[in-house]
Every structure is written in structure tokens, then in C-alpha cells.
PDB file of N, CA and C in Angstrom:
ATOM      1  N   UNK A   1       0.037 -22.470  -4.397  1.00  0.00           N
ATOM      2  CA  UNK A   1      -0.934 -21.981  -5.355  1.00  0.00           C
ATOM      3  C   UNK A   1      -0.700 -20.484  -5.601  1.00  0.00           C
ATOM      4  N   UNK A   2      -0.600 -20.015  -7.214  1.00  0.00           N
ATOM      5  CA  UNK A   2      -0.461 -18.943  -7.460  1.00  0.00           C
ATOM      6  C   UNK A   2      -1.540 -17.703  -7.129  1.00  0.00           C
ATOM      7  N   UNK A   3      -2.260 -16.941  -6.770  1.00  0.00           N
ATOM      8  CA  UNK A   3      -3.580 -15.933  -6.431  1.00  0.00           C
ATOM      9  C   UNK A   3      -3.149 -15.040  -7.354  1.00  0.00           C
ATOM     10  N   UNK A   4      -3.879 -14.128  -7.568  1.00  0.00           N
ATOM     11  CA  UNK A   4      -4.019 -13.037  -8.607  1.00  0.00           C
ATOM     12  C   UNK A   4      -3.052 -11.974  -8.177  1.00  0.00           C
ATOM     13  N   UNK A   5      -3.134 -11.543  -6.776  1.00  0.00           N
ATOM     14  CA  UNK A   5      -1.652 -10.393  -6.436  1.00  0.00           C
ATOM     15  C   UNK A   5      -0.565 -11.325  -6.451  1.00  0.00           C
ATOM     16  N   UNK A   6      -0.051 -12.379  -6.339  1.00  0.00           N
ATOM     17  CA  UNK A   6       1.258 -13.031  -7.137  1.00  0.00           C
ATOM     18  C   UNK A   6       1.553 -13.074  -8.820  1.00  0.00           C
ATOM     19  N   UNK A   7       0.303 -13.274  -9.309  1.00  0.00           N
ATOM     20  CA  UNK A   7       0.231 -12.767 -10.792  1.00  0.00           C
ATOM     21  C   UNK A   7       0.865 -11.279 -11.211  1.00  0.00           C
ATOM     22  N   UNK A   8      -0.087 -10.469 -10.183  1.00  0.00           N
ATOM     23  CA  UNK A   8       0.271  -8.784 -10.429  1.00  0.00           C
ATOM     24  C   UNK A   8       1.762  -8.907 -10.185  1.00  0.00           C
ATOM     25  N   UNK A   9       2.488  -9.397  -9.175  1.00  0.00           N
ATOM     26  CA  UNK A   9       3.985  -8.818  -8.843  1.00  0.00           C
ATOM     27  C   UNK A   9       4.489  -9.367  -9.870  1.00  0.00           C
ATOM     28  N   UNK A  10       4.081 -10.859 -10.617  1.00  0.00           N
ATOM     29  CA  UNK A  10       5.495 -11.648 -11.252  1.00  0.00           C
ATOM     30  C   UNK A  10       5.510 -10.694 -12.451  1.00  0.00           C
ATOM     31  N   UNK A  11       4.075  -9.724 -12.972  1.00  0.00           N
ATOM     32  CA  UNK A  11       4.314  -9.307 -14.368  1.00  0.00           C
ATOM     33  C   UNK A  11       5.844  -8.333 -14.440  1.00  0.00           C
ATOM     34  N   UNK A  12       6.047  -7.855 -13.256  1.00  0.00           N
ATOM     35  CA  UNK A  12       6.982  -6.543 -13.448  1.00  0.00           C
ATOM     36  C   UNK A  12       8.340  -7.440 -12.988  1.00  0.00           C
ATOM     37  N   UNK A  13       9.302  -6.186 -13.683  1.00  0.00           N
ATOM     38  CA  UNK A  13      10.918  -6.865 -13.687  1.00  0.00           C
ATOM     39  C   UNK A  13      11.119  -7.037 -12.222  1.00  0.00           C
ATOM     40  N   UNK A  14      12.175  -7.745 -12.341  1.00  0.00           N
ATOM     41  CA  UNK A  14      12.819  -8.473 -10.966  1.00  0.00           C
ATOM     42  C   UNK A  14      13.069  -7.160  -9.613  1.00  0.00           C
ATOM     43  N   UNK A  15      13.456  -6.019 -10.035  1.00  0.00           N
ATOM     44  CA  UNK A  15      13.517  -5.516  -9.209  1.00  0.00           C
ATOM     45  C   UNK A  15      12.380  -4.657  -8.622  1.00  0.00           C
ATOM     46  N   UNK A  16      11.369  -4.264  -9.541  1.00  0.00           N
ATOM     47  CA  UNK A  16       9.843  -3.975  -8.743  1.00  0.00           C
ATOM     48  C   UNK A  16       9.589  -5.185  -8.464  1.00  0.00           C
ATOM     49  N   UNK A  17       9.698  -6.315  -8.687  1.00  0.00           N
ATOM     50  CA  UNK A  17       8.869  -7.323  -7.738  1.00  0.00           C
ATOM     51  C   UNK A  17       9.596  -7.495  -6.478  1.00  0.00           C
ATOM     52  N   UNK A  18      10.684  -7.186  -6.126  1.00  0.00           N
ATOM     53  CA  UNK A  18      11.352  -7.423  -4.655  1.00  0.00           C
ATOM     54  C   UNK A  18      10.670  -6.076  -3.440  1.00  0.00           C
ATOM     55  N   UNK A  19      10.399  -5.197  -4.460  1.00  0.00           N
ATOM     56  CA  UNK A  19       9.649  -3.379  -3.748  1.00  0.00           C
ATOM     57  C   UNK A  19       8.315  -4.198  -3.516  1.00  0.00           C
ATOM     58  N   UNK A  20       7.324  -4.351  -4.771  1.00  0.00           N
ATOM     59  CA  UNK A  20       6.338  -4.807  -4.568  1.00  0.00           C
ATOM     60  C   UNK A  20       6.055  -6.058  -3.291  1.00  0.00           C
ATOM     61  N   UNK A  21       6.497  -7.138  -3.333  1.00  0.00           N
ATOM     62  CA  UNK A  21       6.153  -7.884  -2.456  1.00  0.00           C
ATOM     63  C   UNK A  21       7.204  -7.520  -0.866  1.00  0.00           C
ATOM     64  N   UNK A  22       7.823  -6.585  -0.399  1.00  0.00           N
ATOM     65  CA  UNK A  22       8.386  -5.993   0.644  1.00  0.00           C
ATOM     66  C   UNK A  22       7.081  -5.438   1.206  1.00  0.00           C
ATOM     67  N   UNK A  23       6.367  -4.144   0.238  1.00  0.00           N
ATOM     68  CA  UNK A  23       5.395  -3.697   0.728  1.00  0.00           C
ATOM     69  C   UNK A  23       4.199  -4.794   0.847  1.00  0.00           C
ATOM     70  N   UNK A  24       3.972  -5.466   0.190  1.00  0.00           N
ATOM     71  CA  UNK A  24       2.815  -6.581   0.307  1.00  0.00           C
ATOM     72  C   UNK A  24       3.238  -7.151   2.050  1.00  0.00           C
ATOM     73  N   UNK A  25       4.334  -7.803   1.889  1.00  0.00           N
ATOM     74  CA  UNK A  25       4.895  -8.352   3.647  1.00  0.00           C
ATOM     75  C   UNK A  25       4.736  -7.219   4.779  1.00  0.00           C
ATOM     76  N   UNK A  26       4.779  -5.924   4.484  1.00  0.00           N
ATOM     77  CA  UNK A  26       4.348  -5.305   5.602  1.00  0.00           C
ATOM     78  C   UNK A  26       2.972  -5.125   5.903  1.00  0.00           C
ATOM     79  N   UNK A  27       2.038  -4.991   4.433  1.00  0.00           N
ATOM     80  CA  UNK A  27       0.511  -5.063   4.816  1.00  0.00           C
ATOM     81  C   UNK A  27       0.450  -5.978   6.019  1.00  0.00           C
ATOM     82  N   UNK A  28       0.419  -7.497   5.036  1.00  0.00           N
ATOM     83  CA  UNK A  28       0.178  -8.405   5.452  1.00  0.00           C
ATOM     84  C   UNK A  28       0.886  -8.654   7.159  1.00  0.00           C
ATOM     85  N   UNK A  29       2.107  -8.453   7.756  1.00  0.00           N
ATOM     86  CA  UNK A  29       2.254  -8.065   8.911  1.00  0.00           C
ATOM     87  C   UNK A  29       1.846  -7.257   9.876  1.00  0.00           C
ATOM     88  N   UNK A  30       1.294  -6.164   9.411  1.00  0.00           N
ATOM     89  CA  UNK A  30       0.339  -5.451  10.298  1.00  0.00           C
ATOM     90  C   UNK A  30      -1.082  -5.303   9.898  1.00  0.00           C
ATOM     91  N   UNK A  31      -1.343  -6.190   9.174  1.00  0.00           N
ATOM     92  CA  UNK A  31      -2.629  -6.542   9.062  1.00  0.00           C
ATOM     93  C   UNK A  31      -2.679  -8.124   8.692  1.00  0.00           C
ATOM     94  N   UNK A  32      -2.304  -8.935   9.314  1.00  0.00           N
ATOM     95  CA  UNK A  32      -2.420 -10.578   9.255  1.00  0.00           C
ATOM     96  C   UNK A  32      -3.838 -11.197   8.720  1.00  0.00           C
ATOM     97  N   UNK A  33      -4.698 -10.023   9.517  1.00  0.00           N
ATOM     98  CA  UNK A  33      -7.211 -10.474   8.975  1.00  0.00           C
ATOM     99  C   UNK A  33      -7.210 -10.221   8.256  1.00  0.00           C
ATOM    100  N   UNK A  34      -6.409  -9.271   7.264  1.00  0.00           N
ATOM    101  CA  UNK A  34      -6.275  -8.116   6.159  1.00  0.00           C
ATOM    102  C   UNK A  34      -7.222  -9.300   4.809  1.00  0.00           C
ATOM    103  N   UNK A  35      -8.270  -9.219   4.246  1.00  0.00           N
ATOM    104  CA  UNK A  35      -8.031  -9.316   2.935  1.00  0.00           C
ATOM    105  C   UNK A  35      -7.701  -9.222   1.905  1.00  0.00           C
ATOM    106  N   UNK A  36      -7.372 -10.401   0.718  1.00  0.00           N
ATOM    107  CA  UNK A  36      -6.090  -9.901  -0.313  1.00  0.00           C
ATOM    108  C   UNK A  36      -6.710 -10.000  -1.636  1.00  0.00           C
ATOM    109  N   UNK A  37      -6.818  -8.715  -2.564  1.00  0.00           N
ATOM    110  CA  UNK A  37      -7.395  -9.246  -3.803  1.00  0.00           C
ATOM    111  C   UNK A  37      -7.051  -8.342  -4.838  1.00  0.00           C
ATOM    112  N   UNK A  38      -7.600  -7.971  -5.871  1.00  0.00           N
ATOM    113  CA  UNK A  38      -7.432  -7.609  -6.799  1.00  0.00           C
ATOM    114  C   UNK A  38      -8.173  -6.265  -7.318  1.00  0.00           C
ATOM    115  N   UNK A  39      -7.997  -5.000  -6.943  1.00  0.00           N
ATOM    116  CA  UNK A  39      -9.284  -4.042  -7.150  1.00  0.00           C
ATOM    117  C   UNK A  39      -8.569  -2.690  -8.052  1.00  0.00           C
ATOM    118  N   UNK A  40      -9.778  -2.372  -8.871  1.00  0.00           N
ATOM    119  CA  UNK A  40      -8.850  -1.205  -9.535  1.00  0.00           C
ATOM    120  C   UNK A  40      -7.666  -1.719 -10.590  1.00  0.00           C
ATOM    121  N   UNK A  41      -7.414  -3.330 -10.573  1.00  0.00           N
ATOM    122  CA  UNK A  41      -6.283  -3.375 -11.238  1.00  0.00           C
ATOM    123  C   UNK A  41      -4.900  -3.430 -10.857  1.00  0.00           C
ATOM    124  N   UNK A  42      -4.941  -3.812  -9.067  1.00  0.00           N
ATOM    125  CA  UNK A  42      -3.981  -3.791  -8.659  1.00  0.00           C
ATOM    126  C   UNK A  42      -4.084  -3.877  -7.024  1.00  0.00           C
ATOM    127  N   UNK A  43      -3.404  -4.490  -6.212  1.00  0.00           N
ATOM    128  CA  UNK A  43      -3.318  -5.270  -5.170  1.00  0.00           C
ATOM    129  C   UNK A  43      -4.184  -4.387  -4.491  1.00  0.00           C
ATOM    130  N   UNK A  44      -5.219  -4.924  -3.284  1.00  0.00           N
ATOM    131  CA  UNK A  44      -5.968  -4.377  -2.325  1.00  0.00           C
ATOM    132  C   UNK A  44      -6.057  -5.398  -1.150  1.00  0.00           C
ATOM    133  N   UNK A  45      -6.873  -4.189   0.241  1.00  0.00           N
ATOM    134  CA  UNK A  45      -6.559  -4.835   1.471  1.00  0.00           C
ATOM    135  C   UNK A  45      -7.847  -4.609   1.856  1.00  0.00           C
ATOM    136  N   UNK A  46      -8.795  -5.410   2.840  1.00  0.00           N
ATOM    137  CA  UNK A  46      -9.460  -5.073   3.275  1.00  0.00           C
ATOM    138  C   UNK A  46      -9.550  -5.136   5.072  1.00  0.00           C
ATOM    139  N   UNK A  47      -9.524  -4.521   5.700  1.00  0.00           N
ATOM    140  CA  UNK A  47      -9.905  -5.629   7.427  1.00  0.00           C
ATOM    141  C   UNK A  47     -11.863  -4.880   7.321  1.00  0.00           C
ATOM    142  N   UNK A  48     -12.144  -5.542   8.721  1.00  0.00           N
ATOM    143  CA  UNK A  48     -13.385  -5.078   8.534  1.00  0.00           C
ATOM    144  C   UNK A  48     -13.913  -4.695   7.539  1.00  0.00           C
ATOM    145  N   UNK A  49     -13.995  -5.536   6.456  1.00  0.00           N
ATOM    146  CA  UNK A  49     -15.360  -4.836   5.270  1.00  0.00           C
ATOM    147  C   UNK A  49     -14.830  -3.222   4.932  1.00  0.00           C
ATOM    148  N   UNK A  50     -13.908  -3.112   5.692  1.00  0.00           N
ATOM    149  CA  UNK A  50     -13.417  -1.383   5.313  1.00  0.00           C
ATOM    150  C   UNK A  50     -12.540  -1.276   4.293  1.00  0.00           C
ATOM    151  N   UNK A  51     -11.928  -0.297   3.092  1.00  0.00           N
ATOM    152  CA  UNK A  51     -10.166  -0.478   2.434  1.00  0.00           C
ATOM    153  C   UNK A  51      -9.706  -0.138   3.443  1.00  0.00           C
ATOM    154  N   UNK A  52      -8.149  -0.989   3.223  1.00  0.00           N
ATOM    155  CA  UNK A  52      -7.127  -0.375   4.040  1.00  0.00           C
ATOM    156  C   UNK A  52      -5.860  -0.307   3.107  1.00  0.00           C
ATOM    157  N   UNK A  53      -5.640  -0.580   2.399  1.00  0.00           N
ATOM    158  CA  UNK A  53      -4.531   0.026   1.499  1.00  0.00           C
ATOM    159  C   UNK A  53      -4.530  -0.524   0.143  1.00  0.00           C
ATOM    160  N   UNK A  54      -4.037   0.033  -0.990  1.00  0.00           N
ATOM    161  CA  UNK A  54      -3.840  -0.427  -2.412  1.00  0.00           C
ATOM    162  C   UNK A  54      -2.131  -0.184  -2.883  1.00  0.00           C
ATOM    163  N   UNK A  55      -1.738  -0.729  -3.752  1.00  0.00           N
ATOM    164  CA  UNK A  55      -0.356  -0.361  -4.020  1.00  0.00           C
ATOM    165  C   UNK A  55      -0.340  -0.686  -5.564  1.00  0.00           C
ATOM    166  N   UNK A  56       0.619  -0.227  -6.183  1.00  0.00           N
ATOM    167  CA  UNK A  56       0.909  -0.253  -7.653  1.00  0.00           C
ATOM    168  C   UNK A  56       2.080  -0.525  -8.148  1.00  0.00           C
ATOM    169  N   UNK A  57       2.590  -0.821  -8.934  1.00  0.00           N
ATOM    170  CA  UNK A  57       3.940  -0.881  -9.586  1.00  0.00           C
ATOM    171  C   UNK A  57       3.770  -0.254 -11.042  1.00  0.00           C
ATOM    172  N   UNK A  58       4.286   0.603 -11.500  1.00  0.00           N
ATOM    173  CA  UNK A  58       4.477   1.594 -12.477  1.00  0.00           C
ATOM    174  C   UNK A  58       6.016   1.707 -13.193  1.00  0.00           C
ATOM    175  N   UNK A  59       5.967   2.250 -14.107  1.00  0.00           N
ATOM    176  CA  UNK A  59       7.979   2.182 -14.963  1.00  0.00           C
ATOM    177  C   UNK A  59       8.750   2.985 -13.785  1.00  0.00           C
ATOM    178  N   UNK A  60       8.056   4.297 -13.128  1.00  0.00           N
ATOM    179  CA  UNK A  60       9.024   5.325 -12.944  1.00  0.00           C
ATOM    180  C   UNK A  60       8.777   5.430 -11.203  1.00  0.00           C
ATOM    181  N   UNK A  61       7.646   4.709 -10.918  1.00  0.00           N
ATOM    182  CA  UNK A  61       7.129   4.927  -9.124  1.00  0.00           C
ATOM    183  C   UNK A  61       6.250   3.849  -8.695  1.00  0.00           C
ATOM    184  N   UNK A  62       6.003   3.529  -7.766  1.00  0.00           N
ATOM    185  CA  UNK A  62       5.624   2.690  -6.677  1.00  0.00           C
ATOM    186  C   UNK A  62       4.004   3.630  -6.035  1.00  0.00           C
ATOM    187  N   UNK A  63       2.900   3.383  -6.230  1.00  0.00           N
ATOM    188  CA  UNK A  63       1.731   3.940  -5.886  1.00  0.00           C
ATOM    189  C   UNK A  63       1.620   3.650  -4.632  1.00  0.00           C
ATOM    190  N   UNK A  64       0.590   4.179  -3.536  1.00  0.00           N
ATOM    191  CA  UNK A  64       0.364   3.769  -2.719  1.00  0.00           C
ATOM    192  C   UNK A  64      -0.738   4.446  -2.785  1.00  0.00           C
ATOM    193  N   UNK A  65      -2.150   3.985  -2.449  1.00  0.00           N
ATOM    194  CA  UNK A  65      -3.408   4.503  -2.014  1.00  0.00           C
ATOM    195  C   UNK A  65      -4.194   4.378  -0.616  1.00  0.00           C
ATOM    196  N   UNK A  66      -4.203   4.882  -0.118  1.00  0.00           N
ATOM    197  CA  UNK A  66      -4.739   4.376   1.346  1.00  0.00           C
ATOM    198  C   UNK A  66      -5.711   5.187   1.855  1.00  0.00           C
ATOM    199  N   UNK A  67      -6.669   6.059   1.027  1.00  0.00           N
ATOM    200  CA  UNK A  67      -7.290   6.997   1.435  1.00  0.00           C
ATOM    201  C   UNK A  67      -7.003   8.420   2.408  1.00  0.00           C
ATOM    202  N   UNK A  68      -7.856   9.126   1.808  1.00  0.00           N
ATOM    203  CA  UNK A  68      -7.243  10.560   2.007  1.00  0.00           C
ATOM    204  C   UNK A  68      -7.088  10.595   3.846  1.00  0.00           C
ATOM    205  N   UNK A  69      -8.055   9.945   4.699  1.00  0.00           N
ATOM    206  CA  UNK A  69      -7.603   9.838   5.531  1.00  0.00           C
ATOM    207  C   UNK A  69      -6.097   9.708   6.027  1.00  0.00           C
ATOM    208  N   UNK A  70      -5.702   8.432   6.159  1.00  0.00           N
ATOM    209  CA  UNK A  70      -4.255   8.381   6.034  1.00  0.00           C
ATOM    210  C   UNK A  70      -2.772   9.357   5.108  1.00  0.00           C
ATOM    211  N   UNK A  71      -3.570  10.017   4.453  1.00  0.00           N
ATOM    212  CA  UNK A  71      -2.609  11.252   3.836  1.00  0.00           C
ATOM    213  C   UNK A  71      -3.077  12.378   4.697  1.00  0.00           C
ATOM    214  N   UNK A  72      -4.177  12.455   4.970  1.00  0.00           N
ATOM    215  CA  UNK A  72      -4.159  14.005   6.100  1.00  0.00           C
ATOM    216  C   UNK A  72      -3.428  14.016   7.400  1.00  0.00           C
ATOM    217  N   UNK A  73      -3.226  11.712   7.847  1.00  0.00           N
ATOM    218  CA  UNK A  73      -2.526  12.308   8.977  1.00  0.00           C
ATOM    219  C   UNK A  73      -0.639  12.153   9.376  1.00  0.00           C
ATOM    220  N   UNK A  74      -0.095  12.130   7.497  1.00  0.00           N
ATOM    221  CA  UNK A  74       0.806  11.533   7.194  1.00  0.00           C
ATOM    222  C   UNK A  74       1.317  13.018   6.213  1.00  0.00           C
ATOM    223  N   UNK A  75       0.840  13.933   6.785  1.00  0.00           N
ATOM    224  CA  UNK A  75       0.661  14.961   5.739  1.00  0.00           C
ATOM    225  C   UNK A  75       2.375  15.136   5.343  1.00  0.00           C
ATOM    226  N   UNK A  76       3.199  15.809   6.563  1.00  0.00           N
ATOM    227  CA  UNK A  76       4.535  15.780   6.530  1.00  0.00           C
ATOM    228  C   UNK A  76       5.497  15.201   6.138  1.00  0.00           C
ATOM    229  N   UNK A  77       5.308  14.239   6.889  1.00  0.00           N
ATOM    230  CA  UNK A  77       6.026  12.674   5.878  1.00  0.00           C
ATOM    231  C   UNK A  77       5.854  12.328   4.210  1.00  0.00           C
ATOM    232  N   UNK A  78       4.905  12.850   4.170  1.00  0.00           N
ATOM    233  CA  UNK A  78       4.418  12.944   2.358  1.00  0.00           C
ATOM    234  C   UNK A  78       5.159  13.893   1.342  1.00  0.00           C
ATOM    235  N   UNK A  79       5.212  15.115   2.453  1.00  0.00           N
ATOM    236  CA  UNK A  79       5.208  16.251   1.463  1.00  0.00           C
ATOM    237  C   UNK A  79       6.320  16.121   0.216  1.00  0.00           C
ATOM    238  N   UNK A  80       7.373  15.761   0.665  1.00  0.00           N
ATOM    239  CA  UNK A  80       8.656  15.227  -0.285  1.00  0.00           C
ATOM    240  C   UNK A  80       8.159  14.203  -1.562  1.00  0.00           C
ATOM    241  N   UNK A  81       7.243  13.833  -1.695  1.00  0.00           N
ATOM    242  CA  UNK A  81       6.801  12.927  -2.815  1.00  0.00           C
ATOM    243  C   UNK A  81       5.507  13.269  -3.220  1.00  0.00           C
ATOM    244  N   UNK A  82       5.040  13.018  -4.433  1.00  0.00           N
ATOM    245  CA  UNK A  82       4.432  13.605  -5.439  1.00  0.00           C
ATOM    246  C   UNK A  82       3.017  12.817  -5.036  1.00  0.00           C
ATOM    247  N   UNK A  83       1.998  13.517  -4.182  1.00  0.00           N
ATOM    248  CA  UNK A  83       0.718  13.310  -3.941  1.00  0.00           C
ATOM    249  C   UNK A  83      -0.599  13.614  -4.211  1.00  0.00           C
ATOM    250  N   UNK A  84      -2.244  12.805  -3.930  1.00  0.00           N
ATOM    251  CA  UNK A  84      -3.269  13.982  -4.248  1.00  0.00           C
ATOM    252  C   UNK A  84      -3.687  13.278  -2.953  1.00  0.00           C
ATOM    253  N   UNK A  85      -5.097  13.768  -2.827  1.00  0.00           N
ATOM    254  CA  UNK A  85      -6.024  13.429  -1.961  1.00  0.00           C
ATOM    255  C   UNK A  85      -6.182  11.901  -1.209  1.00  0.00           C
ATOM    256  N   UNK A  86      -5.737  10.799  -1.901  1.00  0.00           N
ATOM    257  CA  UNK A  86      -5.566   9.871  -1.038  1.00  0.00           C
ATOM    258  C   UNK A  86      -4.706   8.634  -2.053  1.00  0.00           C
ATOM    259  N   UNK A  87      -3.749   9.543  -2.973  1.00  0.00           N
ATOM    260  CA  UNK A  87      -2.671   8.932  -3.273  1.00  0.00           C
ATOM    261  C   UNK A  87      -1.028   9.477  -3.299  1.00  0.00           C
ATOM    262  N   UNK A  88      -0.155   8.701  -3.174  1.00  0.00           N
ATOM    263  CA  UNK A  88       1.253   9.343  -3.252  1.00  0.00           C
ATOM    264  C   UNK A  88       2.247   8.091  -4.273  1.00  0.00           C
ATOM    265  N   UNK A  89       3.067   9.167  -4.515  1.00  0.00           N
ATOM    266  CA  UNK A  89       3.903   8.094  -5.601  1.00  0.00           C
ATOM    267  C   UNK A  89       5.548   8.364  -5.168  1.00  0.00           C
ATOM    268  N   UNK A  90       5.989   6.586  -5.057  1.00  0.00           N
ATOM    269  CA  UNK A  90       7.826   6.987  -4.121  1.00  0.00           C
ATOM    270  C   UNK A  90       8.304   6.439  -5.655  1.00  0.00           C
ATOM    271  N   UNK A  91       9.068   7.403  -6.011  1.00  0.00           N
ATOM    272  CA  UNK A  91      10.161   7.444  -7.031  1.00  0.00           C
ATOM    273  C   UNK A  91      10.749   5.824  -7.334  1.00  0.00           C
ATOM    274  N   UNK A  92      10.876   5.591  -8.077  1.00  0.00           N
ATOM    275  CA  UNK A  92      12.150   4.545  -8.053  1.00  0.00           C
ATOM    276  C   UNK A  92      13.199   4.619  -8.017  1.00  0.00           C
ATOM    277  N   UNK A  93      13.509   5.764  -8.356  1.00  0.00           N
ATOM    278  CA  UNK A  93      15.227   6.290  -8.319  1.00  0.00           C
ATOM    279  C   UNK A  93      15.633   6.656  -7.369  1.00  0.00           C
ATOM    280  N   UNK A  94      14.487   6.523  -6.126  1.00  0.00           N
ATOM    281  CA  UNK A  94      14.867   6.811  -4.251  1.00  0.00           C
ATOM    282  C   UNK A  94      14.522   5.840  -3.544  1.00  0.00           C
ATOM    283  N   UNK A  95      15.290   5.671  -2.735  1.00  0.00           N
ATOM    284  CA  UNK A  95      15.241   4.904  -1.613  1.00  0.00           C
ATOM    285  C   UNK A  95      13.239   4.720  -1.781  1.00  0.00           C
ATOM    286  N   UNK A  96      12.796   3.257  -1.230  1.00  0.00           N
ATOM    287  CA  UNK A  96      11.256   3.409  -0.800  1.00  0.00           C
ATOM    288  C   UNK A  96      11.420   3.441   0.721  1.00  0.00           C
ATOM    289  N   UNK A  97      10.274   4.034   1.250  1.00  0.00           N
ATOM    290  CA  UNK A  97      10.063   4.536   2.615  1.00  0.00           C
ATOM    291  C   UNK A  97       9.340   3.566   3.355  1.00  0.00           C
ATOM    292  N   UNK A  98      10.042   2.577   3.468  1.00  0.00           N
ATOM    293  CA  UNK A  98       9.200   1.245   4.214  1.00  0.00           C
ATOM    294  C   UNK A  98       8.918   1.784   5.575  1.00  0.00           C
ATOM    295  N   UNK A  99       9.592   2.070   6.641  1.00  0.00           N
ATOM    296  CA  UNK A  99       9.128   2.702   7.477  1.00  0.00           C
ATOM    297  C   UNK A  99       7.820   3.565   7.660  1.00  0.00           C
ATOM    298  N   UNK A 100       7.546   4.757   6.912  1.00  0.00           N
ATOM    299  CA  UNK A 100       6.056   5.410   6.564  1.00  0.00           C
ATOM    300  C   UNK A 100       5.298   4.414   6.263  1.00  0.00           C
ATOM    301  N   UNK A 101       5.719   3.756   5.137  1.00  0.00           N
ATOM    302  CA  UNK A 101       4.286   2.816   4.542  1.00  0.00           C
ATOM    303  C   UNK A 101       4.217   1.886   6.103  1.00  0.00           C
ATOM    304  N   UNK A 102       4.752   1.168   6.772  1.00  0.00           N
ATOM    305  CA  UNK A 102       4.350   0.273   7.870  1.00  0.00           C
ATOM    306  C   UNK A 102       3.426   1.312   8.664  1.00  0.00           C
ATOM    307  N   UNK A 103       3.711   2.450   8.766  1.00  0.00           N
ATOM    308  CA  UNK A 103       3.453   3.390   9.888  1.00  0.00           C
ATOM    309  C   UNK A 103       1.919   3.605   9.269  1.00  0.00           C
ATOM    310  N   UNK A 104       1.815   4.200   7.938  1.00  0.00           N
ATOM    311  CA  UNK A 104       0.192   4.113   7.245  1.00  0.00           C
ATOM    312  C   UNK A 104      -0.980   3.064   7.536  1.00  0.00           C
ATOM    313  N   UNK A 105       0.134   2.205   7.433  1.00  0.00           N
ATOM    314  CA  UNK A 105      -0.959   0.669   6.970  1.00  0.00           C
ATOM    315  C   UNK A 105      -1.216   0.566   8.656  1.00  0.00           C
ATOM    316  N   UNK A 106      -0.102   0.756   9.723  1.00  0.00           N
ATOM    317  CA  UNK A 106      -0.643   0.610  11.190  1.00  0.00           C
ATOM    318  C   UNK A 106      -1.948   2.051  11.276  1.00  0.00           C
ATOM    319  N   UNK A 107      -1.677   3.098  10.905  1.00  0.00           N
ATOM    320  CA  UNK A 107      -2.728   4.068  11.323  1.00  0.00           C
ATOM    321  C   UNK A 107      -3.981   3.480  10.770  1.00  0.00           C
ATOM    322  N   UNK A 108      -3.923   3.150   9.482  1.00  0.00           N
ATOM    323  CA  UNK A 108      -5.196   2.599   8.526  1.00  0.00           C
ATOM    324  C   UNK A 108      -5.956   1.276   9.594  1.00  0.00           C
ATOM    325  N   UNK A 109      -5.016  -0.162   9.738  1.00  0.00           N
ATOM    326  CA  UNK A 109      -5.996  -0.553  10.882  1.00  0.00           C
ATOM    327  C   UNK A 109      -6.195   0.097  12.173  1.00  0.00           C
ATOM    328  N   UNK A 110      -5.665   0.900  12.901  1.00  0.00           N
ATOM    329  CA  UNK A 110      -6.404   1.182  13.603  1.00  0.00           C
ATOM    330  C   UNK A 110      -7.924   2.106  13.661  1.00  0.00           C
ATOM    331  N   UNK A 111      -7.662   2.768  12.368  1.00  0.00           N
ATOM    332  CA  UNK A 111      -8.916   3.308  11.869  1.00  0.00           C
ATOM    333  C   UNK A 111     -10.226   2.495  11.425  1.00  0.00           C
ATOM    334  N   UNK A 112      -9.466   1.536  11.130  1.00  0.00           N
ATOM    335  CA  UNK A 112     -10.599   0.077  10.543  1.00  0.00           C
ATOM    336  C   UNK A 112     -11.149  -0.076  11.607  1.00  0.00           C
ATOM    337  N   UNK A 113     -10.102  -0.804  12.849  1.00  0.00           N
ATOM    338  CA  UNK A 113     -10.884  -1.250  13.725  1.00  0.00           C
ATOM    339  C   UNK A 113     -11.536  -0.279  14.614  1.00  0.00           C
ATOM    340  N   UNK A 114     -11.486   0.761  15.006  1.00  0.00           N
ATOM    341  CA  UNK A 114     -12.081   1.981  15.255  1.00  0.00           C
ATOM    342  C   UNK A 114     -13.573   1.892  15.249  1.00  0.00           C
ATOM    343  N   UNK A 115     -13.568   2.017  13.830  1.00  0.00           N
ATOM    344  CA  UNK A 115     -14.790   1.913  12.765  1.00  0.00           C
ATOM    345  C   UNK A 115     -16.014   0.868  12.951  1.00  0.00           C
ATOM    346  N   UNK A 116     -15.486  -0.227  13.368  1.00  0.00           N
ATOM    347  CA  UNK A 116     -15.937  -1.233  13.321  1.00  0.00           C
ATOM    348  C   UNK A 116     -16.473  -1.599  14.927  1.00  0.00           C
ATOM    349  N   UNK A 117     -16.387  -0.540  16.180  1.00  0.00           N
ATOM    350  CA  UNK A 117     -16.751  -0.590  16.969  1.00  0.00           C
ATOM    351  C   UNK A 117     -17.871   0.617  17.705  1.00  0.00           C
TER     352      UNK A 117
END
């Protein structure tokens, strides 16, 4: 059965959909409880009733939103790509940083579950 974030990836060309659903497989790996839906217009996560990450596909970059939290403690790792307060954007014309994003989405649940205790 098709869901609405399989909708979102199939709209874009073949090669954002291989970026897009890479990053979707790491949510979903380090967050397995994670909820999956549709917010803003574009893929979202929830654990605990909390966000834990959003992502985008765009002509020229790859979004990632995860709240400013997770950018204050990712500050360094960021600085090289074009950010605000609790978004950053990885080029398409560079390598994507699967490594960081796994490393986010792990800080983000542990902040969830944190939260939730």
C-alpha cells in the first residue's frame, strides 16, 4: 500500500528519490516508534507526541528540519551548509551527509525520550 510520504518521494526525479528515501531509512532506523506523516507539506516524524525530524526535496537541496535544538548541538557540523534556527539545506551538487543526519535524528530521540520521562 502506497501512504502519502511514498507519494511525496515518487513526485521527484529518480535521483532525489534514492537521497530522499536513504534519509527516510535512517529516520525510520533510529527511530523504528517514530511516526510517519505528512506535515508542512512534506515528510514528518513523531516519537512521543514530540517532532523529531522533517525533510524536503527541492531542485537545488535536500531540507532537513529538526528543530533548533538539534542545530545548537550540531552547530559545527552545520556550519559548512546553508542554515537558520532549526533548518539546514545539503546541496545537491555535494555529497549528502548521511552520517550527521543519523547522528541528528539519534540526538533528536534521545531528546524525545528524555522528555517524555
Amino acid at each position: 500500500m502506497i501512504n502519502e510520504v511514498d507519494k511525496y518521494i515518487s513526485s521527484f526525479p529518480r535521483d532525489i528519490q534514492q537521497i530522499l528515501k536513504k534519509i527516510r531509512r535512517i529516520i525510520l532506523e533510529e527511530a523504528p516508534d517514530a511516526s510517519e506523516s505528512i506535515a508542512y507539506m512534506m515528510p514528518a516524524y513523531k516519537t512521543n507526541g514530540k517532532p523529531l525530524i522533517y525533510f524536503a526535496g527541492f531542485t537545488k537541496h535536500i531540507g532537513l528540519y529538526a528543530t533548533p535544538s538539534a542545530h545548537t548541538s550540531f552547530t559545527d557540523e552545520l556550519s559548512e551548509y546553508k542554515h537558520g534556527k532549526g533548518s539546514v539545506q545539503f546541496p545537491l551538487d555535494q555529497p549528502i551527509p548521511y552520517d550527521l543526519i543519523r547522528n541528528i535524528v539519534r540526538f533528536k530521540v534521545m531528546e524525545n525520550d528524555s522528555r517524555r520521562k
